[in-house]
N, C-alpha and C. Protein backbone atom coordinates (compact mmCIF):
# COMPACT_ATOMS: atom_id res chain seq x y z
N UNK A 1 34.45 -24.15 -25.19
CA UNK A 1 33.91 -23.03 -24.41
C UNK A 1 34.58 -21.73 -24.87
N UNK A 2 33.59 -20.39 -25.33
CA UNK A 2 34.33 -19.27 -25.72
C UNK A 2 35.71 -18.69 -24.35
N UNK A 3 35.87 -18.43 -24.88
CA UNK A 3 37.43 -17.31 -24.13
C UNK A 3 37.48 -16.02 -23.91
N UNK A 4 37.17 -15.67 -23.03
CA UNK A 4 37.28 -14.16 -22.73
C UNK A 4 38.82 -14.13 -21.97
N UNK A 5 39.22 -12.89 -21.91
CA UNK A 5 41.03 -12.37 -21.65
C UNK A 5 41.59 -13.45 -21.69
N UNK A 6 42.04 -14.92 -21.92
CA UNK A 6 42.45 -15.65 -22.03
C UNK A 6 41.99 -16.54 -21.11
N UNK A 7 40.56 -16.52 -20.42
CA UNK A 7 40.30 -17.09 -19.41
C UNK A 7 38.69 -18.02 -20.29
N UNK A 8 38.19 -19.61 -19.82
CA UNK A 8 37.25 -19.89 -19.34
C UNK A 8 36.08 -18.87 -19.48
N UNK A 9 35.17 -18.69 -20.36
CA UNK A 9 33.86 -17.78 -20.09
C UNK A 9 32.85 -18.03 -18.84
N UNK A 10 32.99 -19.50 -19.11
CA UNK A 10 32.09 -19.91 -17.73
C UNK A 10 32.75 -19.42 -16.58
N UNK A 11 33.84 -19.49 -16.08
CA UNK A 11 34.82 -19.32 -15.34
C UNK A 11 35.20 -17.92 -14.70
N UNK A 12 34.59 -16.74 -15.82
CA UNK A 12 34.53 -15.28 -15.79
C UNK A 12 33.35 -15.24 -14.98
N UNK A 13 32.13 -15.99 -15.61
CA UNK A 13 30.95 -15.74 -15.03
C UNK A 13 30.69 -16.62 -13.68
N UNK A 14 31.33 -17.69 -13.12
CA UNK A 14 31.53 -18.31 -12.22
C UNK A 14 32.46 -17.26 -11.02
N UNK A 15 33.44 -16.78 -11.37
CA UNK A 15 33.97 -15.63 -10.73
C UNK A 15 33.13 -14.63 -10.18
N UNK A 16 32.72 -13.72 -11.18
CA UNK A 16 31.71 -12.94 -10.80
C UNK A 16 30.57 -13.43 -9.68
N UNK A 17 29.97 -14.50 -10.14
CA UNK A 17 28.96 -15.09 -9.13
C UNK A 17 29.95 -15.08 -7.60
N UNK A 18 30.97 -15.80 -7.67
CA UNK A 18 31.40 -15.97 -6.58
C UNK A 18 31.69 -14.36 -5.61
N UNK A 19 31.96 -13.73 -6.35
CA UNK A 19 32.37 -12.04 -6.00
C UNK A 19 31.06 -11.71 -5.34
N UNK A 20 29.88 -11.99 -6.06
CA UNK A 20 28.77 -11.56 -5.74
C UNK A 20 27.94 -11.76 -4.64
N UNK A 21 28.44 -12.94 -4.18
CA UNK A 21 28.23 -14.01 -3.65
C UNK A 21 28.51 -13.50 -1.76
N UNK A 22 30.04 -13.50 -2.03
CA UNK A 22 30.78 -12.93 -0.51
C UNK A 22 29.81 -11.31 -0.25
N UNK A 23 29.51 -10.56 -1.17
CA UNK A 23 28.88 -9.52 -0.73
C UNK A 23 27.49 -9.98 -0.47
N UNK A 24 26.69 -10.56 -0.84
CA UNK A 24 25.15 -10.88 -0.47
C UNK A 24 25.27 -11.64 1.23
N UNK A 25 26.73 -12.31 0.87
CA UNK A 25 26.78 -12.77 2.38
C UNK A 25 26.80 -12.00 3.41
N UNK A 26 27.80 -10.95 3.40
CA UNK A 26 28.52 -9.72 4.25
C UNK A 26 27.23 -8.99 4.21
N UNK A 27 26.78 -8.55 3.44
CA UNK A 27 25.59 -7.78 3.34
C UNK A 27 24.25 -7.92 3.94
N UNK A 28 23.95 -9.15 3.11
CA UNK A 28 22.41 -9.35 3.26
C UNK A 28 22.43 -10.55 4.14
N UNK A 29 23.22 -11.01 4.56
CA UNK A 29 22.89 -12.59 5.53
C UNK A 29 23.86 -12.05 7.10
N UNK A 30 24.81 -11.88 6.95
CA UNK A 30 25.04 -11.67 8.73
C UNK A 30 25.30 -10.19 8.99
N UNK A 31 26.02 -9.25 8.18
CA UNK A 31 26.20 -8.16 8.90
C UNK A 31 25.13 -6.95 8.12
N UNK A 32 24.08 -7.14 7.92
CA UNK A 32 23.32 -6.37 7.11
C UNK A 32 22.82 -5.57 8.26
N UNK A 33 21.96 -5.70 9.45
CA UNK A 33 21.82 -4.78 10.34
C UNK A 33 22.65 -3.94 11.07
N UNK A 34 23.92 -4.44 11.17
CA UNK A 34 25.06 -4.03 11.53
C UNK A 34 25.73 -3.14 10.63
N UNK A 35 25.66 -3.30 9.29
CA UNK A 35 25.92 -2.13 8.63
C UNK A 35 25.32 -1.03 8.18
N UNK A 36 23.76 -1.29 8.34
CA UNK A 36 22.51 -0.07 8.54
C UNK A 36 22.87 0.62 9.63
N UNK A 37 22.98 0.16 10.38
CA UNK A 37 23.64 0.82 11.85
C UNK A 37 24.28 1.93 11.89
N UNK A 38 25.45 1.31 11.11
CA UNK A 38 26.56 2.07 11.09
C UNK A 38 26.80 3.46 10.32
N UNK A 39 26.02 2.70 9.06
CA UNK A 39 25.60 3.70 7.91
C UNK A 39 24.08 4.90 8.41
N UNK A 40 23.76 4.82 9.42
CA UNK A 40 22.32 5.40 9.52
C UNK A 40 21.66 5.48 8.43
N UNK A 41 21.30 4.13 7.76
CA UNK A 41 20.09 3.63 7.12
C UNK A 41 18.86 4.13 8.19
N UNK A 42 17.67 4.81 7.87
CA UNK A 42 16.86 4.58 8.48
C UNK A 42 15.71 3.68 8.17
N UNK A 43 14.85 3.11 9.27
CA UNK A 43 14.32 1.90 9.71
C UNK A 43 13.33 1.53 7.75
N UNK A 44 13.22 0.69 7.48
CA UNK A 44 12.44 0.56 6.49
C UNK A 44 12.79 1.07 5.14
N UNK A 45 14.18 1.34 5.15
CA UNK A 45 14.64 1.65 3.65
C UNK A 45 14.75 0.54 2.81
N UNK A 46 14.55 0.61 1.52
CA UNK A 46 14.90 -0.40 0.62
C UNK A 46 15.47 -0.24 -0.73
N UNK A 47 16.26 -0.26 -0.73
CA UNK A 47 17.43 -0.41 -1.92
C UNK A 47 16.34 -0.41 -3.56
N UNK A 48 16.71 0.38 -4.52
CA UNK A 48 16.13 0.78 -5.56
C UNK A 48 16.45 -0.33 -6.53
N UNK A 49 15.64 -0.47 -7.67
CA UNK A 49 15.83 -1.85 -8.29
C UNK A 49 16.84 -1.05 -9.35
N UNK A 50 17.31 -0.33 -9.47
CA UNK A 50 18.15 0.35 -10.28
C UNK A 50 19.80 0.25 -9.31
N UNK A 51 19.49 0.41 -8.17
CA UNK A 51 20.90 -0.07 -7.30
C UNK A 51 20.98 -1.59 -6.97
N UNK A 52 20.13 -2.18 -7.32
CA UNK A 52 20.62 -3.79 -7.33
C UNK A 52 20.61 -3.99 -8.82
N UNK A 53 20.63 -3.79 -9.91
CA UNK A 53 21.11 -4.17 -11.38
C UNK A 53 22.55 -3.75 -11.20
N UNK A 54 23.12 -2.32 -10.49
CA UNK A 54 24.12 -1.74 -10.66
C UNK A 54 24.85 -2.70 -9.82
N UNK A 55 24.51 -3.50 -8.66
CA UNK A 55 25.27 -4.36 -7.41
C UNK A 55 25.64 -5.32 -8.64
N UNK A 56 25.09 -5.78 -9.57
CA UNK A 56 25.62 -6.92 -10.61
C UNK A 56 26.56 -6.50 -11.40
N UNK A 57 26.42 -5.23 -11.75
CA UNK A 57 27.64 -5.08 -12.83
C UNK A 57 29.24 -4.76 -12.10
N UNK A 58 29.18 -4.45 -11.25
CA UNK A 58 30.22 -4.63 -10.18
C UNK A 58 30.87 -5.30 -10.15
N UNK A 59 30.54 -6.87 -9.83
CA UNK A 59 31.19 -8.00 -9.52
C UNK A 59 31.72 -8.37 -11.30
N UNK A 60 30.56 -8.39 -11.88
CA UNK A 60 31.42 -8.67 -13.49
C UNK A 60 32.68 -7.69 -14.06
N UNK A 61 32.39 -6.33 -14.23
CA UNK A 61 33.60 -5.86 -14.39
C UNK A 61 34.93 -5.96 -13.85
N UNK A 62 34.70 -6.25 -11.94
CA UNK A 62 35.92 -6.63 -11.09
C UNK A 62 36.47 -7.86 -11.68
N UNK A 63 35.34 -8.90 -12.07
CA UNK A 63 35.89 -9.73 -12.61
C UNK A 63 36.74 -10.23 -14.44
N UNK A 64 36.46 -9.47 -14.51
CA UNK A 64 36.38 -9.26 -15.96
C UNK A 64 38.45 -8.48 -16.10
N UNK A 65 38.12 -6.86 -15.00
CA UNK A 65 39.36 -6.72 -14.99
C UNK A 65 40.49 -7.63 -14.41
N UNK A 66 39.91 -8.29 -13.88
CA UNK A 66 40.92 -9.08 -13.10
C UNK A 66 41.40 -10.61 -13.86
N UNK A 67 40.61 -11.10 -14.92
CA UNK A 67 41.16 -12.32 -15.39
C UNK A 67 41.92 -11.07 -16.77
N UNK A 68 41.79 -10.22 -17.21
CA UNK A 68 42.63 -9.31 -18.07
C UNK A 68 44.28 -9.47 -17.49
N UNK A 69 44.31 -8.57 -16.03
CA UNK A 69 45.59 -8.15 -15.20
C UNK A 69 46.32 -9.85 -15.07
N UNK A 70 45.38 -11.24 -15.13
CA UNK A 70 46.03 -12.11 -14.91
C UNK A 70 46.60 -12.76 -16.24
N UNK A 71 46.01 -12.65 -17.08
CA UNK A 71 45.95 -12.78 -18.22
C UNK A 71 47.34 -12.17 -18.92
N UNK A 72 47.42 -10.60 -18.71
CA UNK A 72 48.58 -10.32 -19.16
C UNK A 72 49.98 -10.78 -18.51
N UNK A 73 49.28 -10.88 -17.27
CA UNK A 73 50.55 -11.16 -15.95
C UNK A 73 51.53 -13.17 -15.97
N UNK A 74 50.58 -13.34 -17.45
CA UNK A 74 51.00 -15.26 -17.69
C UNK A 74 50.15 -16.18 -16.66
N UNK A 75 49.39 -15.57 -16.37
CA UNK A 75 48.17 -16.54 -15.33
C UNK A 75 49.05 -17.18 -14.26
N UNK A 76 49.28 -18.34 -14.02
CA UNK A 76 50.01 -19.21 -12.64
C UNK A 76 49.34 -20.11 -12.21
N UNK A 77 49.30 -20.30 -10.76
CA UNK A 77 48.63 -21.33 -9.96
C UNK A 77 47.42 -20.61 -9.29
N UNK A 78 46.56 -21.35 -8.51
CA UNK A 78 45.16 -20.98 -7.69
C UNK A 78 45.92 -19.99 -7.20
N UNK A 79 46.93 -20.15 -6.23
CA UNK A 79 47.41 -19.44 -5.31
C UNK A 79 47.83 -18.19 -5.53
N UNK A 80 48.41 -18.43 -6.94
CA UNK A 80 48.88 -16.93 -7.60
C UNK A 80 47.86 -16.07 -7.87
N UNK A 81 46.60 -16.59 -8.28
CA UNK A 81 45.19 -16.20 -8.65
C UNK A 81 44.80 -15.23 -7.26
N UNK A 82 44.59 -16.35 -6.35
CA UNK A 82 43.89 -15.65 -4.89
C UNK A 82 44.85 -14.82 -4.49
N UNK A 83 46.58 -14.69 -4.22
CA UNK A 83 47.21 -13.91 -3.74
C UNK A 83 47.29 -12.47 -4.62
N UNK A 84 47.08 -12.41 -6.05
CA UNK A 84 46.95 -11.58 -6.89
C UNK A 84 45.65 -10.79 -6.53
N UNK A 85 44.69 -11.62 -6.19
CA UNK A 85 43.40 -11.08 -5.89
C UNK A 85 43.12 -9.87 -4.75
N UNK A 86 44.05 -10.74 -3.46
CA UNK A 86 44.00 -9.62 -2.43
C UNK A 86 45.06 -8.65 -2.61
N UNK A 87 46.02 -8.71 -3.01
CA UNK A 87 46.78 -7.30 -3.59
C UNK A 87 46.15 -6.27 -4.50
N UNK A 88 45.27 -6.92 -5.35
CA UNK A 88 44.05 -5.70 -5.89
C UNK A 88 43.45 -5.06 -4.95
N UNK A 89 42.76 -6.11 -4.48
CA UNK A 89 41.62 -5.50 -3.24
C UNK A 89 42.46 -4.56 -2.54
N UNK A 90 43.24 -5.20 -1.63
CA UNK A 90 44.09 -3.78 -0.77
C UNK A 90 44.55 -2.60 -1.29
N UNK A 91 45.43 -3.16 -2.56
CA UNK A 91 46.12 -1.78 -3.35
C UNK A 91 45.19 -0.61 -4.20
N UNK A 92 44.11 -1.32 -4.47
CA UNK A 92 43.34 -0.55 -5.38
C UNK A 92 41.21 -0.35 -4.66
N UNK A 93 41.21 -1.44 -4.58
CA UNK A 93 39.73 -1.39 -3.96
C UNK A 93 39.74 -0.60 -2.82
N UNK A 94 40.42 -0.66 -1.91
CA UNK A 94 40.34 -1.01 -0.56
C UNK A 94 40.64 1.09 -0.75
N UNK A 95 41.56 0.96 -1.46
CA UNK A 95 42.32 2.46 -1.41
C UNK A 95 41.26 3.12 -1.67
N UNK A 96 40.39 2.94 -2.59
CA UNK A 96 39.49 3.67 -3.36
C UNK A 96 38.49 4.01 -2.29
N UNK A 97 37.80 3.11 -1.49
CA UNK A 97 37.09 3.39 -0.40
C UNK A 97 37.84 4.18 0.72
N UNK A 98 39.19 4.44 1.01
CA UNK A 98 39.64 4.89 2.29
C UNK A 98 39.18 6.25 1.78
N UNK A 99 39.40 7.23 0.56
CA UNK A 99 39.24 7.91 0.39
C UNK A 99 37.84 8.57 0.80
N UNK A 100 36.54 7.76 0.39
CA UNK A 100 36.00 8.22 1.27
C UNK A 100 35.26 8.38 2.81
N UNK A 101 36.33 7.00 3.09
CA UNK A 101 36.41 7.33 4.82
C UNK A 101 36.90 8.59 5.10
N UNK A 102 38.26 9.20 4.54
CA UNK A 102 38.82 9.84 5.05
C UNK A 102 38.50 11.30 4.60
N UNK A 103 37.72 11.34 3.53
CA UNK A 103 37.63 13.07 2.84
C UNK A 103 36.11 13.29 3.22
N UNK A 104 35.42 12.04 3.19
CA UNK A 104 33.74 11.97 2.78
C UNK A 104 33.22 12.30 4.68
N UNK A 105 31.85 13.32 4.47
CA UNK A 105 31.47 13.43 5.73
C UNK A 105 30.64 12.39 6.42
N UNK A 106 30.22 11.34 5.99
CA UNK A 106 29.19 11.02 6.53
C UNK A 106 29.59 8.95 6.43
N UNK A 107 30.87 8.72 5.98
CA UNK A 107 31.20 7.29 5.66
C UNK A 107 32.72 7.10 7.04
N UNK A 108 32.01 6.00 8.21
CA UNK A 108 32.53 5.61 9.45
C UNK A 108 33.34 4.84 8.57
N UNK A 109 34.64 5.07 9.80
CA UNK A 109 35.78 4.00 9.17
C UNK A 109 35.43 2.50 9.70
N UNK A 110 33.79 2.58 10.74
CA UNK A 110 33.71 0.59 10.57
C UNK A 110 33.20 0.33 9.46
N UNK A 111 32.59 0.88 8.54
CA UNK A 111 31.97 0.95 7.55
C UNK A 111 33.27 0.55 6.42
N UNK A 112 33.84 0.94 6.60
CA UNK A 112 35.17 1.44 6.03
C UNK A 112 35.59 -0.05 5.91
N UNK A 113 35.39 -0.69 7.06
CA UNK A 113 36.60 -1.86 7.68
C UNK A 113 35.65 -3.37 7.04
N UNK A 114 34.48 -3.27 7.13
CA UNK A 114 33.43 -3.64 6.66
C UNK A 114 33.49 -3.79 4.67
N UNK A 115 33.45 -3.08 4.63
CA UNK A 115 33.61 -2.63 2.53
C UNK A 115 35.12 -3.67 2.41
N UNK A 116 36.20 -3.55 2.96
CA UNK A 116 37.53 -3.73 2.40
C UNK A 116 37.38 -5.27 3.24
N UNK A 117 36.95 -5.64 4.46
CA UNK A 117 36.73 -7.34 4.43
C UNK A 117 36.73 -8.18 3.35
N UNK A 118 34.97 -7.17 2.39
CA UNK A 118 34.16 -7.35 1.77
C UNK A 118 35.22 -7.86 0.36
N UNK A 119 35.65 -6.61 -0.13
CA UNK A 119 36.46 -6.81 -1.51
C UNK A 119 37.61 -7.67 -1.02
N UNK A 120 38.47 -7.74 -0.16
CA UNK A 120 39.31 -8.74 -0.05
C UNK A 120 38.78 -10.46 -0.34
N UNK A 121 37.83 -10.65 0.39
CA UNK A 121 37.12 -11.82 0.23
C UNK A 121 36.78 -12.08 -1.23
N UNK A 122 36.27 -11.47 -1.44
CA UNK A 122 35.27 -11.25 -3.41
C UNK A 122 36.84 -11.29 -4.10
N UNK A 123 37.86 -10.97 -4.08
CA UNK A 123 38.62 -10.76 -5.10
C UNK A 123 39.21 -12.10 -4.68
N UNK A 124 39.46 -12.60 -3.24
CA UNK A 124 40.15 -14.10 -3.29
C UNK A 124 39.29 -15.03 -3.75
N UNK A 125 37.77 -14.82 -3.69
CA UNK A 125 36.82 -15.74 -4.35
C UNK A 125 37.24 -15.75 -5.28
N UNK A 126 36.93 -14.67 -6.27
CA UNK A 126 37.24 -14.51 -7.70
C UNK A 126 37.91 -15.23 -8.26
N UNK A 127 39.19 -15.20 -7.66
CA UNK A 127 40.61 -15.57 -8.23
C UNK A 127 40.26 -16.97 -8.20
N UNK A 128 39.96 -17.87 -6.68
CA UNK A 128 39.98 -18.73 -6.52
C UNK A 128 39.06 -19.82 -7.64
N UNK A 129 38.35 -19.49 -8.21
CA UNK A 129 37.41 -19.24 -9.42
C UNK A 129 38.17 -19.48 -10.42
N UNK A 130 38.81 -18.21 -11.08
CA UNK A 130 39.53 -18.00 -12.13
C UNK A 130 40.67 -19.06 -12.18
N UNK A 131 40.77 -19.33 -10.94
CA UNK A 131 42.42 -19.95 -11.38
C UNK A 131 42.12 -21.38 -11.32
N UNK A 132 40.88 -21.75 -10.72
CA UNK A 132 40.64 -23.19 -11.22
C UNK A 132 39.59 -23.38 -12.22
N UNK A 133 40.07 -22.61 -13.40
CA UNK A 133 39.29 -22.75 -14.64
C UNK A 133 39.61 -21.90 -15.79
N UNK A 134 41.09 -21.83 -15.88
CA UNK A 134 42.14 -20.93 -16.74
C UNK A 134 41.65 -22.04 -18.44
């Protein structure tokens, strides 16, 4: 099987799926009205087929950077994988969104609380992924 950052290719792309995966859940299966809500989506909007190609490249690059950072870091166990995972999410994902809770006019901090669930989950998927298929 080819090798990408020192990781499993299938395993990159198994990651990603899984990343992709926790957001279609959060999103589109239980809290999807709940986050229209929040967001004042109004009634009958629908997402552009140009913003769901872009929802895919997301999860691959997160994933992609993240078997790199493990990669250089000597890889480890599952655990090191998933615990590595949510220290991204918080330190870096999570940060990236507070910003625009906190500067941006129109993005609620449940929204806020909602997004960083989101990447915490996706990055312990990820990992959990990655690290059983180093």
């Amino acid at each position: 099987m080819p090798r990408i950052f020192g990781h499993d290719l299938l395993g990159v792309a198994l990651g990603a799926l899984a990343f992709y995966l926790v957001g279609f859940l959060i999103y589109g299966m239980v809290f999807g009205e709940y986050y229209q809500q929040i967001n004042n989506v109004p009634a009958g909007y629908v997402v552009s087929s140009t913003s769901m190609a872009m929802g895919l490249i997301m999860p691959i690059v997160s994933t992609l950077g993240f078997a790199w950072i493990m990669n250089k870091a000597g890889k480890g166990s599952i655990t090191a994988y998933v615990t590595t995972g949510i220290v991204l999410a918080v330190a870096i994902a999570c940060m990236g969104l507070m910003y625009i809770a906190v500067y941006g006019p129109h993005y609620s901090f449940e929204a806020f609380g909602l997004d960083a669930v989101h990447q915490v989950l996706a990055f312990a998927a990820a990992g959990a992924v990655l690290g059983s298929r180093k």
